[in-house]
PDB file of N, CA and C in Angstrom:
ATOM      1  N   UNK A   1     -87.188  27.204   7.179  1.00  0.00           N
ATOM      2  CA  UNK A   1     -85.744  27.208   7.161  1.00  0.00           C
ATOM      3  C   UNK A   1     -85.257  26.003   7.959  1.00  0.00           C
ATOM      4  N   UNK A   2     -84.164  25.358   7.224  1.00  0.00           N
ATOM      5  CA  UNK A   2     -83.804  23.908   8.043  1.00  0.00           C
ATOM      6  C   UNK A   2     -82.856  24.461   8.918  1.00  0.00           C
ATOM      7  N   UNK A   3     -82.451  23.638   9.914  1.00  0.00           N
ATOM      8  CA  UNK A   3     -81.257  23.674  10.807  1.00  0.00           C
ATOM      9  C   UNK A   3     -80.419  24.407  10.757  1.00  0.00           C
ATOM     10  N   UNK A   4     -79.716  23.545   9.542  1.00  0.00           N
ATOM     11  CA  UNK A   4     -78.148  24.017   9.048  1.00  0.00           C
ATOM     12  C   UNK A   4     -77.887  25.614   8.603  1.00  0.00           C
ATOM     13  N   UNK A   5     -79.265  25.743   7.739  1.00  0.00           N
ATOM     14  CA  UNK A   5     -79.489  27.591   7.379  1.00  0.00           C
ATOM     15  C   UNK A   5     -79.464  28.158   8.464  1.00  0.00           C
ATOM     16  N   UNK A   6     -80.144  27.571   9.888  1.00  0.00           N
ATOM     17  CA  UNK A   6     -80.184  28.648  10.662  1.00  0.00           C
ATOM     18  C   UNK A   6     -79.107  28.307  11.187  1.00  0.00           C
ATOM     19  N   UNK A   7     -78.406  27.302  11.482  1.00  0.00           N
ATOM     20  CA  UNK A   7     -77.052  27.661  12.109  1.00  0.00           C
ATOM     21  C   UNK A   7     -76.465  28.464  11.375  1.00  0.00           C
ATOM     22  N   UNK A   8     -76.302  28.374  10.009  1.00  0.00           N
ATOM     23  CA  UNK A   8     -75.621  29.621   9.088  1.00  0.00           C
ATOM     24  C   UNK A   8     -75.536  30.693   9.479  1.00  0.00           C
ATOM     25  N   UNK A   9     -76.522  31.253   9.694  1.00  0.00           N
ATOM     26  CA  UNK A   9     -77.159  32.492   9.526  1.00  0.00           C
ATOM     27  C   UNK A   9     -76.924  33.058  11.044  1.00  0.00           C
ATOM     28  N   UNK A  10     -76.966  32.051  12.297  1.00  0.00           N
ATOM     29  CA  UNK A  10     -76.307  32.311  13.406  1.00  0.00           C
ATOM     30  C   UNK A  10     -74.958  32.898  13.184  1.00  0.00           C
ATOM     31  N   UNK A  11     -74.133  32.193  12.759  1.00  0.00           N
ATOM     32  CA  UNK A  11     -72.802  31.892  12.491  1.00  0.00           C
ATOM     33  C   UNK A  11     -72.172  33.570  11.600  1.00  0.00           C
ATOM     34  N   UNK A  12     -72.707  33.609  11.031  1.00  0.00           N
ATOM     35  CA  UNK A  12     -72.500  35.095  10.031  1.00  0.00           C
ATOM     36  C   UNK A  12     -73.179  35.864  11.044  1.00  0.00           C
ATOM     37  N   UNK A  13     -73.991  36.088  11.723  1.00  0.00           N
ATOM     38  CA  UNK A  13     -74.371  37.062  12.579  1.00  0.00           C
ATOM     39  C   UNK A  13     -73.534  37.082  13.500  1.00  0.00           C
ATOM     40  N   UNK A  14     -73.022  36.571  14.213  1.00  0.00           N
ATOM     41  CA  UNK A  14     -71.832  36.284  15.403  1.00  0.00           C
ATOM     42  C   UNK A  14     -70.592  36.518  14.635  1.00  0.00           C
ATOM     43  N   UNK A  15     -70.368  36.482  13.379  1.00  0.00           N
ATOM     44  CA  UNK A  15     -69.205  37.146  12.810  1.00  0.00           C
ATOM     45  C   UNK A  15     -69.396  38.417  11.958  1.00  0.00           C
ATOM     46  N   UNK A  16     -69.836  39.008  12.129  1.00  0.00           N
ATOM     47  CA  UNK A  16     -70.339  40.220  11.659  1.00  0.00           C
ATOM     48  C   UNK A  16     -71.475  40.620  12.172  1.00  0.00           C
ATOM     49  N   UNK A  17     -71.192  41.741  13.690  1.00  0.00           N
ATOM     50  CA  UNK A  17     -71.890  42.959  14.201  1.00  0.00           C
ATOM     51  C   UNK A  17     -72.495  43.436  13.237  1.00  0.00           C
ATOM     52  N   UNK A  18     -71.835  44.168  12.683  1.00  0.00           N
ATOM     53  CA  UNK A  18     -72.304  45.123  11.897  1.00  0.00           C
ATOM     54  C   UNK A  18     -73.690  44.797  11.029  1.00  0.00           C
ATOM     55  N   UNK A  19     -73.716  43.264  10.687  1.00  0.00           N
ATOM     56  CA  UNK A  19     -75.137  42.837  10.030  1.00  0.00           C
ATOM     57  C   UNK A  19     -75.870  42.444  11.118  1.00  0.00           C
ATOM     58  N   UNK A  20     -75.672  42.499  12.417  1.00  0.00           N
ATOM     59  CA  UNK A  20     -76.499  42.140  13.345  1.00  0.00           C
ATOM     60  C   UNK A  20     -77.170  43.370  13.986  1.00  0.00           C
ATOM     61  N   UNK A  21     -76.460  44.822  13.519  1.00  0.00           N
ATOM     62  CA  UNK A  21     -77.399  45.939  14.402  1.00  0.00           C
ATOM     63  C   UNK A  21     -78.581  46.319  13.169  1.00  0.00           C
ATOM     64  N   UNK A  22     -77.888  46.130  11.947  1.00  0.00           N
ATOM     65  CA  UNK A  22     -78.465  46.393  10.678  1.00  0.00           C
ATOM     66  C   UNK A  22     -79.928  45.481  10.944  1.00  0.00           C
ATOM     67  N   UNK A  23     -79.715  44.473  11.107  1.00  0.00           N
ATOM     68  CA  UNK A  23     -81.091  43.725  11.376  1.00  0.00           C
ATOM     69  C   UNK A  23     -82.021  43.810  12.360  1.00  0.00           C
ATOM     70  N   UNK A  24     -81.232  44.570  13.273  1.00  0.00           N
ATOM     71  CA  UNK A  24     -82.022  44.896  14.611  1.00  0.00           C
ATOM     72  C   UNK A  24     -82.517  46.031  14.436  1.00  0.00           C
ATOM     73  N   UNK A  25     -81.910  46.616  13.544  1.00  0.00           N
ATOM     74  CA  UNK A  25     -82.718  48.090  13.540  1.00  0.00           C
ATOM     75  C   UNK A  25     -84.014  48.027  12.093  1.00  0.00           C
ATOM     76  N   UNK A  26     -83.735  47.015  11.374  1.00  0.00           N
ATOM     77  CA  UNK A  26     -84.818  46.935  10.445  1.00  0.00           C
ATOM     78  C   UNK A  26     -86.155  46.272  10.985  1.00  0.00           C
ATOM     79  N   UNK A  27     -85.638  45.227  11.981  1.00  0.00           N
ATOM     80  CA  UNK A  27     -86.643  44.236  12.496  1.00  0.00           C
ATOM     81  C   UNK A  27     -87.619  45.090  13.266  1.00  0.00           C
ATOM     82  N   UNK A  28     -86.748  46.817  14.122  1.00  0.00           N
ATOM     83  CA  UNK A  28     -87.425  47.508  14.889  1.00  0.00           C
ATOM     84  C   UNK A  28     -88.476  48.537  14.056  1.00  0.00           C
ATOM     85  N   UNK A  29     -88.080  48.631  12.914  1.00  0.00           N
ATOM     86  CA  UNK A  29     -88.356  49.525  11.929  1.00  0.00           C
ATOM     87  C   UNK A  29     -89.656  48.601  11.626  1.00  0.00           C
ATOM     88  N   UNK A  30     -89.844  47.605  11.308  1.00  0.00           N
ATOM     89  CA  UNK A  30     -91.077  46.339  10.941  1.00  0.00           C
ATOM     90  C   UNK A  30     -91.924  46.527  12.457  1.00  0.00           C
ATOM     91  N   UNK A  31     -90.977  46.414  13.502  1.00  0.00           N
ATOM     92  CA  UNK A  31     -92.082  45.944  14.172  1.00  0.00           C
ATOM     93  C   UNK A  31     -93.183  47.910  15.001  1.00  0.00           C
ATOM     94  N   UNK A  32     -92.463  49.386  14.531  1.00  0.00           N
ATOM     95  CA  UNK A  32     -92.809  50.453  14.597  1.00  0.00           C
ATOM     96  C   UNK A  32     -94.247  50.720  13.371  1.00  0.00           C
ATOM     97  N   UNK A  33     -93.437  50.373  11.948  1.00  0.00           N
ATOM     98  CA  UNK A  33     -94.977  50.225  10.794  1.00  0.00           C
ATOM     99  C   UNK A  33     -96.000  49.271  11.462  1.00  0.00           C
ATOM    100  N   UNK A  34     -95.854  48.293  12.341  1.00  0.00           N
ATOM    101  CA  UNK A  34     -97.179  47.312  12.444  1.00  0.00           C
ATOM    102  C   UNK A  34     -98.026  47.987  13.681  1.00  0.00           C
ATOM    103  N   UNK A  35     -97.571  48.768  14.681  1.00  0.00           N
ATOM    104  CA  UNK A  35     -97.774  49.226  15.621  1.00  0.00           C
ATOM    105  C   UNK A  35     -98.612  50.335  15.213  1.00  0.00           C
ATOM    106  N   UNK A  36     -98.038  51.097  13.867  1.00  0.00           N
ATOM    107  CA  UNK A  36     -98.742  52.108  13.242  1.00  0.00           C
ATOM    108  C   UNK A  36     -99.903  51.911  12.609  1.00  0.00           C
ATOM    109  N   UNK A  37     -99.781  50.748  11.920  1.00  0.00           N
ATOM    110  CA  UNK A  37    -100.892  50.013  10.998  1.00  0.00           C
ATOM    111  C   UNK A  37    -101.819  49.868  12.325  1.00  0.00           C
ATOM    112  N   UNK A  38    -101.941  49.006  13.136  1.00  0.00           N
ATOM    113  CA  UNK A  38    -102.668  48.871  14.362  1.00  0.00           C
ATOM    114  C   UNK A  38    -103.411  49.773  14.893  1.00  0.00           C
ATOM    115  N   UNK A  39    -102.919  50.597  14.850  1.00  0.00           N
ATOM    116  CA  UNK A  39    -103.237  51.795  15.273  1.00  0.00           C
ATOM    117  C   UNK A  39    -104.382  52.612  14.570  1.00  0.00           C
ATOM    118  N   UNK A  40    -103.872  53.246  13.415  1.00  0.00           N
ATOM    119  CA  UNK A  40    -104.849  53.563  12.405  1.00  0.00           C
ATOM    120  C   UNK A  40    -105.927  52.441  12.254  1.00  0.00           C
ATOM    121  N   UNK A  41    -105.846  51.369  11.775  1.00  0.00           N
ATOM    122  CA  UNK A  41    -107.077  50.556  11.947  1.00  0.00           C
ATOM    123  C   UNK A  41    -108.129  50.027  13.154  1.00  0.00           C
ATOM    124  N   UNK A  42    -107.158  50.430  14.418  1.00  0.00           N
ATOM    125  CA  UNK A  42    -108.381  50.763  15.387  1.00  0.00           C
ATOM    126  C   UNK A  42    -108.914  52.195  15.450  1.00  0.00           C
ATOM    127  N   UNK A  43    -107.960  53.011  14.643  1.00  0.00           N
ATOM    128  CA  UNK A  43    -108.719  54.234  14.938  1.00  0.00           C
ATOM    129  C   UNK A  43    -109.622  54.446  13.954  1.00  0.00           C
ATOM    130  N   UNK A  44    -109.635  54.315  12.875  1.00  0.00           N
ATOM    131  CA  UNK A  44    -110.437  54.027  11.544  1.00  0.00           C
ATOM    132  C   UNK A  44    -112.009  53.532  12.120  1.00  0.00           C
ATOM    133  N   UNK A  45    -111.799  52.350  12.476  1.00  0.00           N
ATOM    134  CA  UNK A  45    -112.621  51.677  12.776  1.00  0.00           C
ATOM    135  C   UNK A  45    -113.756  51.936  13.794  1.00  0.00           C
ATOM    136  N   UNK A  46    -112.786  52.540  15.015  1.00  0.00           N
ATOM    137  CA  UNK A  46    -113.394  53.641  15.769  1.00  0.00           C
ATOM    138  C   UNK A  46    -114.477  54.341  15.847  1.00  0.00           C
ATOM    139  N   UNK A  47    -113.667  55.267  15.133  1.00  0.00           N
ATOM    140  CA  UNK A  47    -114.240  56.521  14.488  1.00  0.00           C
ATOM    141  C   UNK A  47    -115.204  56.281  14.252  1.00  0.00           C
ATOM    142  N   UNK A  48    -115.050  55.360  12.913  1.00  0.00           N
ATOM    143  CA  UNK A  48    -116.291  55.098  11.676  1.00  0.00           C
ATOM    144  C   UNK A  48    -117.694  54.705  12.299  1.00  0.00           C
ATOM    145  N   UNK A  49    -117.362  53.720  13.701  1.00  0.00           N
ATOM    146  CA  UNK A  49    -118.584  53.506  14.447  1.00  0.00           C
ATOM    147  C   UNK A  49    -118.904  54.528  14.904  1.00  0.00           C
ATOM    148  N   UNK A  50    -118.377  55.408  15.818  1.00  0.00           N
ATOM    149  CA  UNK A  50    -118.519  56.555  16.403  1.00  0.00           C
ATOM    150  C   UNK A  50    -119.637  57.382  15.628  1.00  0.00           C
ATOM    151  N   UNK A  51    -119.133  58.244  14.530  1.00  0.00           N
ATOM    152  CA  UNK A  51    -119.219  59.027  13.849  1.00  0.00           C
ATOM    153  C   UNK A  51    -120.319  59.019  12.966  1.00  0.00           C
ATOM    154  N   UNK A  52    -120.002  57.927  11.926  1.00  0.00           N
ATOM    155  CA  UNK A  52    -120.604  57.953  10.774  1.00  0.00           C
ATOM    156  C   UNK A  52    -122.053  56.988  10.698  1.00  0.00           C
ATOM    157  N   UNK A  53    -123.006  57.415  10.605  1.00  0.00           N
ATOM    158  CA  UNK A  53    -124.967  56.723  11.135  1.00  0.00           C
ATOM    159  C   UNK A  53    -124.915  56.529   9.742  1.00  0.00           C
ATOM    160  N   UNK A  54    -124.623  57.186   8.362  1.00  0.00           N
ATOM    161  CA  UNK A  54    -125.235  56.358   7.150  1.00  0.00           C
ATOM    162  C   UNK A  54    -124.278  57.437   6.093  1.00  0.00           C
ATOM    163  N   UNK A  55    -124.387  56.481   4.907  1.00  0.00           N
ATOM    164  CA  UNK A  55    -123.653  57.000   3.477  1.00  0.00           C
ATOM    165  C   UNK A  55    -124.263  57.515   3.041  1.00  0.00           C
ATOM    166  N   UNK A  56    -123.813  58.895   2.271  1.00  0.00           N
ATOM    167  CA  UNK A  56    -124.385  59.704   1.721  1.00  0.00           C
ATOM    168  C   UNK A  56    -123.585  60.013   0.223  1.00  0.00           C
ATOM    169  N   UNK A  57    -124.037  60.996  -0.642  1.00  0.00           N
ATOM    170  CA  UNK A  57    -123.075  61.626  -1.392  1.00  0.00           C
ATOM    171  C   UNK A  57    -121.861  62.181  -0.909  1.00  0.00           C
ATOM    172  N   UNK A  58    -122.128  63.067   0.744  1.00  0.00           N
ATOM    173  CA  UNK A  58    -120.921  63.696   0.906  1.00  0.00           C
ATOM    174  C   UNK A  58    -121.142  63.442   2.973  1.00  0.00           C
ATOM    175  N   UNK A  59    -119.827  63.149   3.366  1.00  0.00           N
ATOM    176  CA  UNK A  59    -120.087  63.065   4.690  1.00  0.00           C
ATOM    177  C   UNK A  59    -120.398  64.610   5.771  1.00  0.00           C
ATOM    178  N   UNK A  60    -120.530  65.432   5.703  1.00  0.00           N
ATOM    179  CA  UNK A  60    -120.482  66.854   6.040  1.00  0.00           C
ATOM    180  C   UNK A  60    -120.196  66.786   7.539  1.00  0.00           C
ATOM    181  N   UNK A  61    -121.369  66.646   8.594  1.00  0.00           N
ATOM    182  CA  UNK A  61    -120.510  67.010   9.751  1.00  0.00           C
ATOM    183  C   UNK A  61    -120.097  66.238  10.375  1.00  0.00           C
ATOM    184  N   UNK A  62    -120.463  64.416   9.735  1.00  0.00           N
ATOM    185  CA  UNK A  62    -119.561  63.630  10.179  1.00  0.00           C
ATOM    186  C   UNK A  62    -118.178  63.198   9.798  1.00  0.00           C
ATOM    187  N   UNK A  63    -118.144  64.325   8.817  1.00  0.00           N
ATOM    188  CA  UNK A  63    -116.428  64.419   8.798  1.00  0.00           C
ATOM    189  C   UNK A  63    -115.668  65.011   9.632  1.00  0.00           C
ATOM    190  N   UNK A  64    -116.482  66.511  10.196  1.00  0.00           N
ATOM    191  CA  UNK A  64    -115.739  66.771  11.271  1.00  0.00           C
ATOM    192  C   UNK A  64    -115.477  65.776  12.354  1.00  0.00           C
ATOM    193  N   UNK A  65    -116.459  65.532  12.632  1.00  0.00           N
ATOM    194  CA  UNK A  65    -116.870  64.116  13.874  1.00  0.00           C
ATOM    195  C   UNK A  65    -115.315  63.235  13.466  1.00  0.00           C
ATOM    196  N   UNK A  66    -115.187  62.841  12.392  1.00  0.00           N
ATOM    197  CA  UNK A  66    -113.820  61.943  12.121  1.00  0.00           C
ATOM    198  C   UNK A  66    -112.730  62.253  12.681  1.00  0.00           C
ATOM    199  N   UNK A  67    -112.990  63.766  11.990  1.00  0.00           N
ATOM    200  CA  UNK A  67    -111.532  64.418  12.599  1.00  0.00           C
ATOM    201  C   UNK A  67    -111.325  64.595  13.812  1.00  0.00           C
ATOM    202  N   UNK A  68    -112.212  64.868  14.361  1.00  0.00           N
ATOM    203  CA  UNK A  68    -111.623  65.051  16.111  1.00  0.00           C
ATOM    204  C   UNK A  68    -111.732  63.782  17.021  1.00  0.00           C
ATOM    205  N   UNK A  69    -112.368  63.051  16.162  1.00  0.00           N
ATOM    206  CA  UNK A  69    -112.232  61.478  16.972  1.00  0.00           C
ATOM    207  C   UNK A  69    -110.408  60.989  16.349  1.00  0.00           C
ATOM    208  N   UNK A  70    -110.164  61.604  15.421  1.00  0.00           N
ATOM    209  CA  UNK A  70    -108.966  61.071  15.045  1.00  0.00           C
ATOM    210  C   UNK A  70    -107.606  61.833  15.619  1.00  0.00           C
ATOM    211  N   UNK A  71    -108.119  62.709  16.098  1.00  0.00           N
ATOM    212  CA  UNK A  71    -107.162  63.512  16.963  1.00  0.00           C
ATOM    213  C   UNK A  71    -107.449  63.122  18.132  1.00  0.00           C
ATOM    214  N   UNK A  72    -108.623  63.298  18.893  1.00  0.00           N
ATOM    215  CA  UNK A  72    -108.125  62.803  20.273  1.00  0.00           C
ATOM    216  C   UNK A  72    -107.758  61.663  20.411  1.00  0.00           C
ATOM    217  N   UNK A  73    -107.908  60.253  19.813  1.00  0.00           N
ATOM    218  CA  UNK A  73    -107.543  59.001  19.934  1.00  0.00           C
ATOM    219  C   UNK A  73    -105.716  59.325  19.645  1.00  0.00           C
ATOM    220  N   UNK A  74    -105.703  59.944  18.852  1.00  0.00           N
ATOM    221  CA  UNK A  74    -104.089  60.273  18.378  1.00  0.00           C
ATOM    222  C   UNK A  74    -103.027  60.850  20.002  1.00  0.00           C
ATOM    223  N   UNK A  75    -104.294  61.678  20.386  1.00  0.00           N
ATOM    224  CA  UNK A  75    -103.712  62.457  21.589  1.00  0.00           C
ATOM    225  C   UNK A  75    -103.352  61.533  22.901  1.00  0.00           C
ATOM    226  N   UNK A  76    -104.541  60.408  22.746  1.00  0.00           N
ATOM    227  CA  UNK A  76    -104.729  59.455  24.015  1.00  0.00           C
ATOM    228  C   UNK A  76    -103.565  58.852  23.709  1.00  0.00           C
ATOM    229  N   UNK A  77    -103.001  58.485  22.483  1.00  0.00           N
ATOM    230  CA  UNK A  77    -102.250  57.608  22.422  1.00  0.00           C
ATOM    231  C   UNK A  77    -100.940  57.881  22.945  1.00  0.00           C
ATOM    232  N   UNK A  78    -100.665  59.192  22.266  1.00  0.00           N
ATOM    233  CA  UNK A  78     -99.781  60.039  22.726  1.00  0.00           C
ATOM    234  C   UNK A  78     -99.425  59.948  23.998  1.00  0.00           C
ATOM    235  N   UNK A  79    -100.468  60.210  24.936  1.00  0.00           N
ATOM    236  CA  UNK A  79    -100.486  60.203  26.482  1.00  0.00           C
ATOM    237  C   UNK A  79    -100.114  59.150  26.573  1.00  0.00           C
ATOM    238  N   UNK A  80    -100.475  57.781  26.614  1.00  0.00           N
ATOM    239  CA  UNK A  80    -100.629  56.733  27.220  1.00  0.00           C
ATOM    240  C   UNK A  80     -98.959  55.880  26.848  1.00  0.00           C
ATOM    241  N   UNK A  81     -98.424  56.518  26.099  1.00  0.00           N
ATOM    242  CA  UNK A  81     -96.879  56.226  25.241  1.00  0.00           C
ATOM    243  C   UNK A  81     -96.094  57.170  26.328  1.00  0.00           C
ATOM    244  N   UNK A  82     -96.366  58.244  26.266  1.00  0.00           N
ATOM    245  CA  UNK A  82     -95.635  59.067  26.953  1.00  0.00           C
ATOM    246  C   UNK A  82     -95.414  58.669  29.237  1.00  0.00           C
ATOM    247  N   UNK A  83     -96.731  58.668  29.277  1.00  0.00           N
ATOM    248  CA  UNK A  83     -96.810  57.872  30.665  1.00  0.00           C
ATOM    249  C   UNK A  83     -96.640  56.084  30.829  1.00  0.00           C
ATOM    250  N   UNK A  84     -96.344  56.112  29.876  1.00  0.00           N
ATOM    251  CA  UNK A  84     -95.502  54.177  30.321  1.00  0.00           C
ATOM    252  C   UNK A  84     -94.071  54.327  29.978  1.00  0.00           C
ATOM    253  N   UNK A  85     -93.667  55.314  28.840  1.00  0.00           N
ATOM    254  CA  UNK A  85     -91.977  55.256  28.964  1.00  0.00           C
ATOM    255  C   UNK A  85     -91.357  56.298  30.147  1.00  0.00           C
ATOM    256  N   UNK A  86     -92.237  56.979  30.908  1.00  0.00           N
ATOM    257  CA  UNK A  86     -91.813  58.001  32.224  1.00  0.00           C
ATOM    258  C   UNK A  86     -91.674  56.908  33.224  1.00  0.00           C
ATOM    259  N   UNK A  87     -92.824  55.618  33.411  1.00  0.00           N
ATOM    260  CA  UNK A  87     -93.311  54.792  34.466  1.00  0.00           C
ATOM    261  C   UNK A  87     -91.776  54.050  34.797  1.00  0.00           C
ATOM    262  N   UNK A  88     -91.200  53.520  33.819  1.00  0.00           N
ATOM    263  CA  UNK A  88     -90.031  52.739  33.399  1.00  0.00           C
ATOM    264  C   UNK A  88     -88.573  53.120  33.912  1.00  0.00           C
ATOM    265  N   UNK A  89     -88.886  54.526  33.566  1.00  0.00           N
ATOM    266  CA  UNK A  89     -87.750  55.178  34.017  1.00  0.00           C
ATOM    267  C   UNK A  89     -87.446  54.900  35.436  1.00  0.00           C
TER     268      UNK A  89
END
């Protein structure tokens, strides 16, 4: 984007709020899915080391193994979200 667009685009944002919370709340909305994506793919990934020693036809009790690696990582996360927005306060 050259200059002038972004002065534009300054310029309409400074004259219209209303497209400036709209963007702030989409930009927050983008930057909540990547945090999520992140997430799942370290937990995926995780896991999969964790858990899973070799491919089979069917994963049996290293599926359970998935699941509770995918819950407690879910839980840690939980925690660790919950005790940095208390810390702040």
């Amino acid at each position: 984007m050259d200059p002038s667009m972004m002065e534009d685009v300054a310029r309409q944002l400074k004259d219209n709020p209303e497209l400036a919370r709209m963007l702030m709340e989409e930009q927050k909305k983008m930057e909540a899915q990547m945090q999520l994506k992140t997430i799942v793919n370290k937990l995926s990934s995780e896991c999969w080391d964790k858990c899973v020693d070799r491919v089979g036809t069917s994963l049996g009790r290293q599926e359970t193994c998935l699941a509770n690696c995918a819950e407690r990582y879910l839980d840690v996360d939980q925690f660790i979200r919950q005790r940095m927005s208390s810390s702040r306060k």
